[in-house]
N, C-alpha and C. Protein backbone atom coordinates (compact mmCIF):
# COMPACT_ATOMS: atom_id res chain seq x y z
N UNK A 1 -13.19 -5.20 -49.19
CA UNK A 1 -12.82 -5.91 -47.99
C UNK A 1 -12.17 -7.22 -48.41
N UNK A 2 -11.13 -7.57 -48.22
CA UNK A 2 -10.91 -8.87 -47.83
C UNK A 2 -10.98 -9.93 -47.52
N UNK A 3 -11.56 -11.21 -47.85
CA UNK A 3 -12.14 -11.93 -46.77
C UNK A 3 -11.49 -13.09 -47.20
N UNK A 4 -11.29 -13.88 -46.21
CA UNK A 4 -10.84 -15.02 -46.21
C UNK A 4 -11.61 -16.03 -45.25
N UNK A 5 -11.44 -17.37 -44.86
CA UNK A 5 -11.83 -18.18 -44.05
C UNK A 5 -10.85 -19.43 -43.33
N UNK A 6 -10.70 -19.84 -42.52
CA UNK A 6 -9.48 -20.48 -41.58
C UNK A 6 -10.42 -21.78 -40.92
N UNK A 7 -9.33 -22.60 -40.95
CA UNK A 7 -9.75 -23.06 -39.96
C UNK A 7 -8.31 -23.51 -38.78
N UNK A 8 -8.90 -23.22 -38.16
CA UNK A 8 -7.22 -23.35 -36.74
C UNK A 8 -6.81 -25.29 -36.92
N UNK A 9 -5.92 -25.04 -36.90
CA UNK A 9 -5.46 -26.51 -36.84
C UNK A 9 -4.19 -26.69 -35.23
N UNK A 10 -3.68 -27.83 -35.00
CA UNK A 10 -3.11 -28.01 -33.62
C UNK A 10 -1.80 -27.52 -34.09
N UNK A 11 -1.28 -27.21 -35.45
CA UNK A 11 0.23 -26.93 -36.11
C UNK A 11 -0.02 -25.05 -36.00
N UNK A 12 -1.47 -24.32 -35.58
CA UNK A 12 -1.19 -23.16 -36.08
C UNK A 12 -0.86 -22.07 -34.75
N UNK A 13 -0.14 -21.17 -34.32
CA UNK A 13 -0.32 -20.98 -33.01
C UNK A 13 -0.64 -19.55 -32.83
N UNK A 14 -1.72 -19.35 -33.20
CA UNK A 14 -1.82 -17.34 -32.96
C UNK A 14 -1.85 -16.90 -31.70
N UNK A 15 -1.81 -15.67 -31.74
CA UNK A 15 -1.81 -15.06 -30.31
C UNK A 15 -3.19 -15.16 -29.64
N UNK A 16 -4.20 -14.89 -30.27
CA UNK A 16 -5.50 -15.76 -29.96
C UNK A 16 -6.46 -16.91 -30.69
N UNK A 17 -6.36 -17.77 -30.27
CA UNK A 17 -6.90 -19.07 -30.83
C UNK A 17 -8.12 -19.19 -30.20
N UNK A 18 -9.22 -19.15 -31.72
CA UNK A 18 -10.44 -18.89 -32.10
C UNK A 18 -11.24 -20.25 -31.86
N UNK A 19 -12.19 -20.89 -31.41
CA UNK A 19 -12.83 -22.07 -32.61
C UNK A 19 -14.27 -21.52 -32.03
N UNK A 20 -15.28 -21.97 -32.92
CA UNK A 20 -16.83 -21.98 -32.44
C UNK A 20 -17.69 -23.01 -32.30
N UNK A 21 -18.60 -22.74 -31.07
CA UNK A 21 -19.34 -23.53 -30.15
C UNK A 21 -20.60 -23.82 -31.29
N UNK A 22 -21.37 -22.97 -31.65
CA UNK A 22 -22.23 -23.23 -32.72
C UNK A 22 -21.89 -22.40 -33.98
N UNK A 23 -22.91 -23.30 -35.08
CA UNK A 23 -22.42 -22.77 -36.34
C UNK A 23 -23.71 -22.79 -36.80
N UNK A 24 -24.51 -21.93 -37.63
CA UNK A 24 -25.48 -22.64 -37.93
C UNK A 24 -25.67 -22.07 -39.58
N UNK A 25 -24.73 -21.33 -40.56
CA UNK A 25 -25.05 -20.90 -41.73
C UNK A 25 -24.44 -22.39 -42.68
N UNK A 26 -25.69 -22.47 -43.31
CA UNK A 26 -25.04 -23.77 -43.94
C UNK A 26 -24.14 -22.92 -45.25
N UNK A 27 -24.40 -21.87 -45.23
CA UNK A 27 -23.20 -21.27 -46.42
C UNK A 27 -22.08 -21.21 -45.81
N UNK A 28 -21.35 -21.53 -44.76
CA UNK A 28 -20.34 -21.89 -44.19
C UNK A 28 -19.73 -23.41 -44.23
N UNK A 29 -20.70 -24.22 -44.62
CA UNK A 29 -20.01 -25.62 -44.64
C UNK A 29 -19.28 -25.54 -45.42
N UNK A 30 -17.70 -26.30 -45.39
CA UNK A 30 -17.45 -26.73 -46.40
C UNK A 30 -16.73 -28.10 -46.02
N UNK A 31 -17.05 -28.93 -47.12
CA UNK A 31 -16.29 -30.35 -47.10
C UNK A 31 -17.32 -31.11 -45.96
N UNK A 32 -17.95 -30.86 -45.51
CA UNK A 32 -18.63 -31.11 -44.24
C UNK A 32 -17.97 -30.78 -42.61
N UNK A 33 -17.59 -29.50 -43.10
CA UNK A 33 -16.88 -28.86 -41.46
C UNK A 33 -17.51 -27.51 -41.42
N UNK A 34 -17.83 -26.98 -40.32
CA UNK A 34 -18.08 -25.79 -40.44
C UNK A 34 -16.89 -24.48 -40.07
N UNK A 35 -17.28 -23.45 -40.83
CA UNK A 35 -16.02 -22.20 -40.73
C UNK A 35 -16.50 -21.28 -40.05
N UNK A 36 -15.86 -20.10 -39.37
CA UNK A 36 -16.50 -18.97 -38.79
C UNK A 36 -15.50 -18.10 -40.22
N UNK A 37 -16.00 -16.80 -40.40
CA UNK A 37 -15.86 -15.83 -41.34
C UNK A 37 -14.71 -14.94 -40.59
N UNK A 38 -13.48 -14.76 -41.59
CA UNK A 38 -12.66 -13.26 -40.94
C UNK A 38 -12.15 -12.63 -42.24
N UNK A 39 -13.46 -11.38 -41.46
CA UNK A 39 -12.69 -10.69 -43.09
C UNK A 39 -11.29 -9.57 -42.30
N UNK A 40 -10.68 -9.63 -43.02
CA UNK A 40 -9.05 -8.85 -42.92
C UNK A 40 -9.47 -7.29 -43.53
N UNK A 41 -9.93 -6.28 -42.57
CA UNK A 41 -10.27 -5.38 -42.80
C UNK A 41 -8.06 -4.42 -42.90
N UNK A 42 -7.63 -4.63 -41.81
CA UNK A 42 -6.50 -4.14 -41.83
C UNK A 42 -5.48 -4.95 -41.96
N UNK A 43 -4.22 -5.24 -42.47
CA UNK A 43 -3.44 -6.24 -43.06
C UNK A 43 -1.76 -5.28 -42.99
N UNK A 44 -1.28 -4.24 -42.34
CA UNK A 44 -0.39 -3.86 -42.62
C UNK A 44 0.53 -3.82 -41.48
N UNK A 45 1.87 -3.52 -41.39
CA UNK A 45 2.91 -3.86 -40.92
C UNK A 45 3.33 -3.01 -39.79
N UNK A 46 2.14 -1.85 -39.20
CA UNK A 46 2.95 -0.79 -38.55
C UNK A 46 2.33 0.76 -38.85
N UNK A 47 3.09 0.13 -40.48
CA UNK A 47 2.50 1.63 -41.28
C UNK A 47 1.60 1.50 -42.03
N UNK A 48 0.51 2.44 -41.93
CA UNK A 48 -0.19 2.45 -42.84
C UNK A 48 -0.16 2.68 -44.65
N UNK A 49 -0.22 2.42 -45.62
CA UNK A 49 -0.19 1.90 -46.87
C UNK A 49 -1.25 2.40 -47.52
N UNK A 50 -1.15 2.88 -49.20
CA UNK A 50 -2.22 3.26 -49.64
C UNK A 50 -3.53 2.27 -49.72
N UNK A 51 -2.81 1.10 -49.69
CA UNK A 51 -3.49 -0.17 -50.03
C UNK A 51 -3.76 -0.61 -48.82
N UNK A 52 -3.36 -0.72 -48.16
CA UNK A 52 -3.54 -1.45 -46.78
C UNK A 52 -3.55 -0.78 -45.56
N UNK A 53 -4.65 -1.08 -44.08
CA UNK A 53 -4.63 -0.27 -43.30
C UNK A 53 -4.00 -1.22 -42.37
N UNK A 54 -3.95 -0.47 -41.06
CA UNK A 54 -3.40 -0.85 -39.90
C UNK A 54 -4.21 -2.03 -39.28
N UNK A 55 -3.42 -3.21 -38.79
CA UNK A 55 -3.97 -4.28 -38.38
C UNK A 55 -5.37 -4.08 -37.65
N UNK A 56 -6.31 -5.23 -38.17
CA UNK A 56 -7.81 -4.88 -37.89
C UNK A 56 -8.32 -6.24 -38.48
N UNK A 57 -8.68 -7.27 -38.12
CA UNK A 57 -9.86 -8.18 -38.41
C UNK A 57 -11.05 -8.36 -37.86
N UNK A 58 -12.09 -8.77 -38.89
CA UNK A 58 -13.64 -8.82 -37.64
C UNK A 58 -13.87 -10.09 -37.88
N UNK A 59 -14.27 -11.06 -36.86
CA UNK A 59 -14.98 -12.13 -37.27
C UNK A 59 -16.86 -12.25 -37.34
N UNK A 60 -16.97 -13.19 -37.82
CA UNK A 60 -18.40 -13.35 -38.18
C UNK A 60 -19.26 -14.34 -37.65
N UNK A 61 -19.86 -14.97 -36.88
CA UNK A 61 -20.33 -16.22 -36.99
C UNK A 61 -21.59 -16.10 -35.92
N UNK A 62 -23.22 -16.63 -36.55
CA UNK A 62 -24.22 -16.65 -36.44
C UNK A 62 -24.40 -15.01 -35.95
N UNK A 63 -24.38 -14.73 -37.18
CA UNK A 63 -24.84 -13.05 -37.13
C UNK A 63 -24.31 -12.07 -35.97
N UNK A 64 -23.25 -12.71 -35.61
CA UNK A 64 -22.61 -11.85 -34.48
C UNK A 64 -21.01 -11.84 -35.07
N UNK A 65 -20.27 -10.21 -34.61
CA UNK A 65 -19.44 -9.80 -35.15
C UNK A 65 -18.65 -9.65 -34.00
N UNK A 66 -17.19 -10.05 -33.88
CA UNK A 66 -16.22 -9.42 -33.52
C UNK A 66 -15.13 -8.80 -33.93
N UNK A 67 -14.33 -8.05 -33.12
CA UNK A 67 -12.91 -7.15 -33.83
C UNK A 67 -11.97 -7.89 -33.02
N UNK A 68 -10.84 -8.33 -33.66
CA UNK A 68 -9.34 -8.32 -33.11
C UNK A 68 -8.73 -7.09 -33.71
N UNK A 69 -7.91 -6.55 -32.76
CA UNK A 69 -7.29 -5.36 -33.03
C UNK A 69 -8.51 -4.67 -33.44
N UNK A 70 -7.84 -3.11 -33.89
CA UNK A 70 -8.29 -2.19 -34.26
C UNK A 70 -7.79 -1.41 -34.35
N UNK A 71 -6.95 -1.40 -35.37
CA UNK A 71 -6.13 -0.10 -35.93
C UNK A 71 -6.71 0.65 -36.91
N UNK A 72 -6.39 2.07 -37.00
CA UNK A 72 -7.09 2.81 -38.14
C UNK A 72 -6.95 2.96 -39.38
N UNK A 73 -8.04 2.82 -40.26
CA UNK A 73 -9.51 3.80 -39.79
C UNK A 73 -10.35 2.47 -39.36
N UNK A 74 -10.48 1.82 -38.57
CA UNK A 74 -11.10 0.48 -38.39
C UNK A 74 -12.99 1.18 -38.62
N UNK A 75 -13.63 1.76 -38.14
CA UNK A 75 -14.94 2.54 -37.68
C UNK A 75 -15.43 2.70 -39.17
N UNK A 76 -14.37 3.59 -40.21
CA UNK A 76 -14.45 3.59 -41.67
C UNK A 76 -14.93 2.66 -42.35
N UNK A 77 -14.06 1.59 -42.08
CA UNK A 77 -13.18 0.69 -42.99
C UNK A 77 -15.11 -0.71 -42.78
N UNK A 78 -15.39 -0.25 -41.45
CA UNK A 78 -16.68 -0.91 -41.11
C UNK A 78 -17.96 -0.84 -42.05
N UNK A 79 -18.12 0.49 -41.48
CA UNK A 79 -18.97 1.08 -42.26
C UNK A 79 -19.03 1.45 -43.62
N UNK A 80 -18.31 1.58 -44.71
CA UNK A 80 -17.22 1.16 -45.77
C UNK A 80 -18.52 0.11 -46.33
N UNK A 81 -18.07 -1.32 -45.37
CA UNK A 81 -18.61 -2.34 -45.56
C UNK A 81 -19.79 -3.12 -45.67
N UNK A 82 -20.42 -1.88 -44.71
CA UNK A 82 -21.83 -2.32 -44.60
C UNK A 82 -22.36 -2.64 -43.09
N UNK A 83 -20.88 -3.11 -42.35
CA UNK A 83 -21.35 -3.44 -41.05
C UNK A 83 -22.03 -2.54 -40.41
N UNK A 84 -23.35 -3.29 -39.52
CA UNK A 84 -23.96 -2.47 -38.54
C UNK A 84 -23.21 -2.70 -37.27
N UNK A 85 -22.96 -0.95 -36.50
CA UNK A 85 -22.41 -1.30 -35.66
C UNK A 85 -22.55 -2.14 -34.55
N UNK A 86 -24.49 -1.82 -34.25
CA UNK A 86 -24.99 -2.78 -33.72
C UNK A 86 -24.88 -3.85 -33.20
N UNK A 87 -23.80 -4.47 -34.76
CA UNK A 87 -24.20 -6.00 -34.04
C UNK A 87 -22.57 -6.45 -33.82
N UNK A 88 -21.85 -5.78 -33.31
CA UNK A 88 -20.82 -5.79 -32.67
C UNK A 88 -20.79 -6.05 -31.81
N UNK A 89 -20.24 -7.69 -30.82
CA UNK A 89 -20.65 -7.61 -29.37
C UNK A 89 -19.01 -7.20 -28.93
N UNK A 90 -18.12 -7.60 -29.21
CA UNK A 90 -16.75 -7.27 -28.78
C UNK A 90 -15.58 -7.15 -29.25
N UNK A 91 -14.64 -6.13 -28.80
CA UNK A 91 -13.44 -5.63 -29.28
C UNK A 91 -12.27 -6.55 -28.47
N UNK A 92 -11.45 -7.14 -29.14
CA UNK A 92 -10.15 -7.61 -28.33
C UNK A 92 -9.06 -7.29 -28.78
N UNK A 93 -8.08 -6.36 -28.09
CA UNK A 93 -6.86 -6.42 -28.59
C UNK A 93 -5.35 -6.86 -28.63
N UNK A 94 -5.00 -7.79 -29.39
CA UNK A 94 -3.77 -8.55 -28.70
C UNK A 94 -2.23 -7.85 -28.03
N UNK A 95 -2.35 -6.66 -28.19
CA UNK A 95 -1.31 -5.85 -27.74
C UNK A 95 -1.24 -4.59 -27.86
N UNK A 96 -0.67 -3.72 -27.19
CA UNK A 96 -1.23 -2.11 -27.14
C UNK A 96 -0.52 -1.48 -28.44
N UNK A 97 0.33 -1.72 -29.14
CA UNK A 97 0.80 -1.23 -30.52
C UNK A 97 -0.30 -0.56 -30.90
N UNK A 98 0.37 0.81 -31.23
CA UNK A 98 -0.75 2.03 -32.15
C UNK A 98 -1.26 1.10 -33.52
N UNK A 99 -0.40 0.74 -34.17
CA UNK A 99 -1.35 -0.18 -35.49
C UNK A 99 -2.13 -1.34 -35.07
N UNK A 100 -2.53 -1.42 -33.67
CA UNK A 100 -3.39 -2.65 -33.36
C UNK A 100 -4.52 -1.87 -32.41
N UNK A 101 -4.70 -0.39 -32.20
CA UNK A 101 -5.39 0.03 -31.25
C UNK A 101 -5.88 1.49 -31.62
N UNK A 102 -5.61 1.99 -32.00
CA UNK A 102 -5.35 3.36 -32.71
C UNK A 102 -6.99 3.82 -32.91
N UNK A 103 -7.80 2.96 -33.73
CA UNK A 103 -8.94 3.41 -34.09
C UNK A 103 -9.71 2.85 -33.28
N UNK A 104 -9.26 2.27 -32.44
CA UNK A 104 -10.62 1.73 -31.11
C UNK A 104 -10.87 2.77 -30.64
N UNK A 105 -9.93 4.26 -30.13
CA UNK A 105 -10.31 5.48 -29.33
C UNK A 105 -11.44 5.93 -30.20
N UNK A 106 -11.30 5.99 -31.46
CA UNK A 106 -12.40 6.50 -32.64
C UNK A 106 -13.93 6.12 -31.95
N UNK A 107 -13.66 4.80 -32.29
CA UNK A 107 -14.86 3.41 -32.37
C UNK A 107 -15.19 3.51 -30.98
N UNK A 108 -14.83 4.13 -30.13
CA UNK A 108 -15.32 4.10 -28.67
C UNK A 108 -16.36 5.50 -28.66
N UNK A 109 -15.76 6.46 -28.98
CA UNK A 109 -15.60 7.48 -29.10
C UNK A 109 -17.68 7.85 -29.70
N UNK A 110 -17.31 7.13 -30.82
CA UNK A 110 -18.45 7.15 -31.49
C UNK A 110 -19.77 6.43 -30.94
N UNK A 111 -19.43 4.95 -30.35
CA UNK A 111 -20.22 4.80 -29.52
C UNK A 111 -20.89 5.31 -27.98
N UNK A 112 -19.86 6.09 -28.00
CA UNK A 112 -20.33 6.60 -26.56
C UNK A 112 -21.29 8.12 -26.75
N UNK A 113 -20.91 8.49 -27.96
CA UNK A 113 -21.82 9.90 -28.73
C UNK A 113 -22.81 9.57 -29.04
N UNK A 114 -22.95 8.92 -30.52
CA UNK A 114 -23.34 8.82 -31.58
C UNK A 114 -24.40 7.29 -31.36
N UNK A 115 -23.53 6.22 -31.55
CA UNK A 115 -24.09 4.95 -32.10
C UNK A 115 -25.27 4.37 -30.32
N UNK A 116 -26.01 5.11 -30.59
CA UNK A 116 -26.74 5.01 -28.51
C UNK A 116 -27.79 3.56 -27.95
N UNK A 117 -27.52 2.76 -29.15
CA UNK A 117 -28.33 1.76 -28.83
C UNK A 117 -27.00 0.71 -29.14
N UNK A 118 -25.84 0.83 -29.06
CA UNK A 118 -25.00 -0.23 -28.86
C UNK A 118 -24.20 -0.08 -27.69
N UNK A 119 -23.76 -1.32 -27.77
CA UNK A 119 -22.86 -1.56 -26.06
C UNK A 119 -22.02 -2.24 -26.33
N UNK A 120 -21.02 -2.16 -26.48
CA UNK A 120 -19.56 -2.48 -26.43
C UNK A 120 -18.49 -2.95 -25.26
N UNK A 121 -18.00 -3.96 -25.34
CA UNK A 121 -17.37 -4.80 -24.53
C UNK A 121 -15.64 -5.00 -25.05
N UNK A 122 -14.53 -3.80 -24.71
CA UNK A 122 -13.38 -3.91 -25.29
C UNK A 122 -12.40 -4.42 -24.45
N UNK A 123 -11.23 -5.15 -24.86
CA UNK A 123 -10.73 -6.17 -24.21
C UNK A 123 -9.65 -5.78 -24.93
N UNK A 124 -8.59 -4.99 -23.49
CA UNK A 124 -7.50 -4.54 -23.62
C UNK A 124 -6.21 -5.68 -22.65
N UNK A 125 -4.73 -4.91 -22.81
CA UNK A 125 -4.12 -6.17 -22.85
C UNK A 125 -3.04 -5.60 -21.49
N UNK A 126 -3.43 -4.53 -21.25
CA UNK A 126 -2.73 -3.79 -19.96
C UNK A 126 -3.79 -2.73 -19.09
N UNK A 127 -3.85 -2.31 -18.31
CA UNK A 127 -4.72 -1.48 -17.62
C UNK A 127 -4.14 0.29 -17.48
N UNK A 128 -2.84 0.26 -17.90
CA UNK A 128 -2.15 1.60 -18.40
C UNK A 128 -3.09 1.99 -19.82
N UNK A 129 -3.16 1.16 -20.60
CA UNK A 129 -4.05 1.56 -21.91
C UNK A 129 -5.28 1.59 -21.43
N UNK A 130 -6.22 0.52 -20.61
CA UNK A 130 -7.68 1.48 -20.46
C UNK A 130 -7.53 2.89 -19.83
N UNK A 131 -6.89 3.06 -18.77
CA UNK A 131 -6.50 4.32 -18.10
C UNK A 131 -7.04 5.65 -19.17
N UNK A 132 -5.74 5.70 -20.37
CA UNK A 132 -5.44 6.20 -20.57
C UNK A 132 -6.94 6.45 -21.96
N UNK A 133 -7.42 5.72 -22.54
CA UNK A 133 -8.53 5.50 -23.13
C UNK A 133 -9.60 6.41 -22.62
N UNK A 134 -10.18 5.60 -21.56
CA UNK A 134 -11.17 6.49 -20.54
C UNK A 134 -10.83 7.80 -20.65
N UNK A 135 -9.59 8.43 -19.73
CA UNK A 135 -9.16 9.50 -19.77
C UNK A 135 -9.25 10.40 -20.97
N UNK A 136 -9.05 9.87 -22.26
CA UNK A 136 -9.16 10.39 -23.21
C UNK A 136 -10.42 10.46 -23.81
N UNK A 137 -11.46 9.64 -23.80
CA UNK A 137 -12.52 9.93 -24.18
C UNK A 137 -13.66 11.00 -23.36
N UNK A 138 -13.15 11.04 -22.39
CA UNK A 138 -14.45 11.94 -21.48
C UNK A 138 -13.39 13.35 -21.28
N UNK A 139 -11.86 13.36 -21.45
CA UNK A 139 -11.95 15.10 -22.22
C UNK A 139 -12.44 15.61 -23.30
N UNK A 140 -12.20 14.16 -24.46
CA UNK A 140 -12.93 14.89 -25.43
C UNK A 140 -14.39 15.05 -25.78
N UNK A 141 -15.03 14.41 -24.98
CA UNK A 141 -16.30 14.96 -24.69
C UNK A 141 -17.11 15.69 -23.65
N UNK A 142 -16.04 15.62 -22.71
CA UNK A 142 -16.68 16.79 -21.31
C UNK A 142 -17.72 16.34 -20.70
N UNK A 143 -17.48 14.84 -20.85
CA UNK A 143 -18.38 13.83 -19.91
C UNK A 143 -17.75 12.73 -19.62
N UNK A 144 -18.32 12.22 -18.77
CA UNK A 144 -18.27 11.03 -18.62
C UNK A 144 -18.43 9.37 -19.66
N UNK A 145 -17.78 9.12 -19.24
CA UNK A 145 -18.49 7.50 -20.41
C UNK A 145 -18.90 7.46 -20.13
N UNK A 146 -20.09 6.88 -21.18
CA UNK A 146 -21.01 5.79 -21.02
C UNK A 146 -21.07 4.66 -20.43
N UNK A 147 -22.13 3.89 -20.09
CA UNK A 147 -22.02 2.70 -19.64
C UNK A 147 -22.30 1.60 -20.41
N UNK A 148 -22.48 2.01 -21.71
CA UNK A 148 -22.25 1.19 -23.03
C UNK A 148 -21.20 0.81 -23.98
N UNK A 149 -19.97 1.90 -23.04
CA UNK A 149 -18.82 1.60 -23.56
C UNK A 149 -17.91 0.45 -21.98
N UNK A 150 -17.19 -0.18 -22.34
CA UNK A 150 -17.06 -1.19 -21.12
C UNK A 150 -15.64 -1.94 -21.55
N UNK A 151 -14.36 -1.02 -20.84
CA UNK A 151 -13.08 -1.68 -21.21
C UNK A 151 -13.05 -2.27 -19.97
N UNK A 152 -12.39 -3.92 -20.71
CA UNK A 152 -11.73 -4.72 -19.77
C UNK A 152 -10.36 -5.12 -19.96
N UNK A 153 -10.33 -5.30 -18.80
CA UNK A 153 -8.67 -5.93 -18.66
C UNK A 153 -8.50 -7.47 -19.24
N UNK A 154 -8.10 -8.06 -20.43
CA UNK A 154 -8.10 -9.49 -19.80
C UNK A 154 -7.66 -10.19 -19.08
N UNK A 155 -8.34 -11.51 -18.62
CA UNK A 155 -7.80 -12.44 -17.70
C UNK A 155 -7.36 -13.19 -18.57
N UNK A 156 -5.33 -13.43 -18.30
CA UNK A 156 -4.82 -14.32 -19.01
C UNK A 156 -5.62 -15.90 -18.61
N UNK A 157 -6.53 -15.72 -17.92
CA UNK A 157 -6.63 -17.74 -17.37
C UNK A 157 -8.10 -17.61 -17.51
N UNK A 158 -8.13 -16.56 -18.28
CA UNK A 158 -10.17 -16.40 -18.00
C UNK A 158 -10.60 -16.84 -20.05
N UNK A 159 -10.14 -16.11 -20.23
CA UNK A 159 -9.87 -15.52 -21.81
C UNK A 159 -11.37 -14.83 -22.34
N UNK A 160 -12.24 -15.79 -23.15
CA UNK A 160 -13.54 -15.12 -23.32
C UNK A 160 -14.46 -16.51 -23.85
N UNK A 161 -15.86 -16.07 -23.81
CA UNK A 161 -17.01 -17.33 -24.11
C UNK A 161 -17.88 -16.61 -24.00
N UNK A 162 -18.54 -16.73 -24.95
CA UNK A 162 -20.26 -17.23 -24.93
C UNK A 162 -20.97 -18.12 -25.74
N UNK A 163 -21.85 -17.69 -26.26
CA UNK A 163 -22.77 -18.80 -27.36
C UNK A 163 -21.83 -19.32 -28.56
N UNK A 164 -21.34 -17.74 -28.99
CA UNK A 164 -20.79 -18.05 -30.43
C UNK A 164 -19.27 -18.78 -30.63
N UNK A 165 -18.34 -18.05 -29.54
CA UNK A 165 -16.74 -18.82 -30.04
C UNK A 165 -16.63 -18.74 -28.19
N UNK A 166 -15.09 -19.19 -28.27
CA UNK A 166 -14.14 -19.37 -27.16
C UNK A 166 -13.11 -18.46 -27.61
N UNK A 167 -12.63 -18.33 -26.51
CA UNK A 167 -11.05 -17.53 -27.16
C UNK A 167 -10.55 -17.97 -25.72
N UNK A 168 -8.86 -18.19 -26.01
CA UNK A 168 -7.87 -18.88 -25.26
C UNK A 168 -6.84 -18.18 -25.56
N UNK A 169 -5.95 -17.15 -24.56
CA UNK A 169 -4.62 -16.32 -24.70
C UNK A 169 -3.73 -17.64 -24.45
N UNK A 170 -2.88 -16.88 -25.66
CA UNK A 170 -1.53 -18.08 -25.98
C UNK A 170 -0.41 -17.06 -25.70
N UNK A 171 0.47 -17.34 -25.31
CA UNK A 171 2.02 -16.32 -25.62
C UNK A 171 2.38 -16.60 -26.45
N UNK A 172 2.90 -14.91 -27.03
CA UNK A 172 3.94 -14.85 -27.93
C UNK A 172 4.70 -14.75 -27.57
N UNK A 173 6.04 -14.29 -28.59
CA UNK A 173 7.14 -13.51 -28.26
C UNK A 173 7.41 -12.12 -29.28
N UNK A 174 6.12 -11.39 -29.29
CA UNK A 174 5.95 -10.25 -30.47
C UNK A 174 7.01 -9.22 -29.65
N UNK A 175 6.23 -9.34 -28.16
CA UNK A 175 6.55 -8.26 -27.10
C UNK A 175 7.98 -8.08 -26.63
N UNK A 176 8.76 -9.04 -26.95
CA UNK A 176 9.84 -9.76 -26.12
C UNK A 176 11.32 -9.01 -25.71
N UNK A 177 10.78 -8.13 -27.23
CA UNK A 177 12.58 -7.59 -27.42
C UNK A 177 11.97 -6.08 -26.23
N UNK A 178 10.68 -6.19 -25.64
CA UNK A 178 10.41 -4.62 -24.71
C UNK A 178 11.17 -5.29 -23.38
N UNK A 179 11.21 -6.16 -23.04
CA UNK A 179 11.73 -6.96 -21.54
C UNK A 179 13.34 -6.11 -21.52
């Protein structure tokens, strides 16, 4: 895995801009600031690479995990690692591109079978893609979802919060040349 550590500055402008409310691993200080953890599970351009998978980062901070994107094999590439899925509270994805979404159908998929004591909160970027998600997961299982699986739409003016971070939608212009 990959891992690196950031800290957002007012010069950096991602499509979602991260910071956290509490911090409490002092193996995170450094210099006397605190960091949240992103390891770069997927790092590639589109296509997938022997070396590199399809865009996928998780962040880390006070024992709680999130995903941006989730391209495949993201579910692998987890478990791979060690992560419990468990302690996954949420999926966000910054745009419906197959290398940014691809293995969330997996990772849904599995939670809604398999992983029965987690609950998942995914945060899609159009309501044509949950549609089509849903739809796809309960043919291929000949049920219904779960109610532990839970796609949302985001609110560009809402974004996301709780204990651990904030998140704030910024525009790009990734999308621009689709207009």
């Amino acid at each position: 895995m990959k891992f690196g550590t950031i800290k957002s500055t007012e010069n950096i402008r991602p499509t979602i801009f991260l910071y956290a409310l509490n911090w409490q691993f002092a193996s995170d200080r450094i210099h006397g600031q605190y960091y949240m953890k992103i390891h770069f599970l997927g790092t590639s351009h589109g296509v997938p690479a022997a070396d590199r998978y399809c865009s996928s980062a998780l962040l880390e901070t006070n024992g709680t995990y999130y995903l941006i994107d989730g391209g495949a094999p993201v579910i692998d590439l987890l478990l791979r690692n060690g992560i419990n899925i468990n302690s996954i509270r949420a999926v966000f994805t910054t745009h419906g591109h197959g290398d940014h979404i691809s293995g969330i159908l997996q990772f849904a998929d599995l939670i809604n079978w398999h992983y029965r004591t987690c609950r998942i909160k995914i945060y899609m970027t159009e309501t044509e893609l949950i549609d089509a998600f849903i739809v796809l997961l309960e043919a291929m299982e000949a049920n219904p979802l779960s109610e532990r699986v839970n796609f949302i739409l985001w609110d560009k003016d809402k974004g996301y919060e709780d204990e651990n971070i904030i998140i704030t939608l910024l525009p790009n212009s990734h999308l621009d040349y689709q207009k």
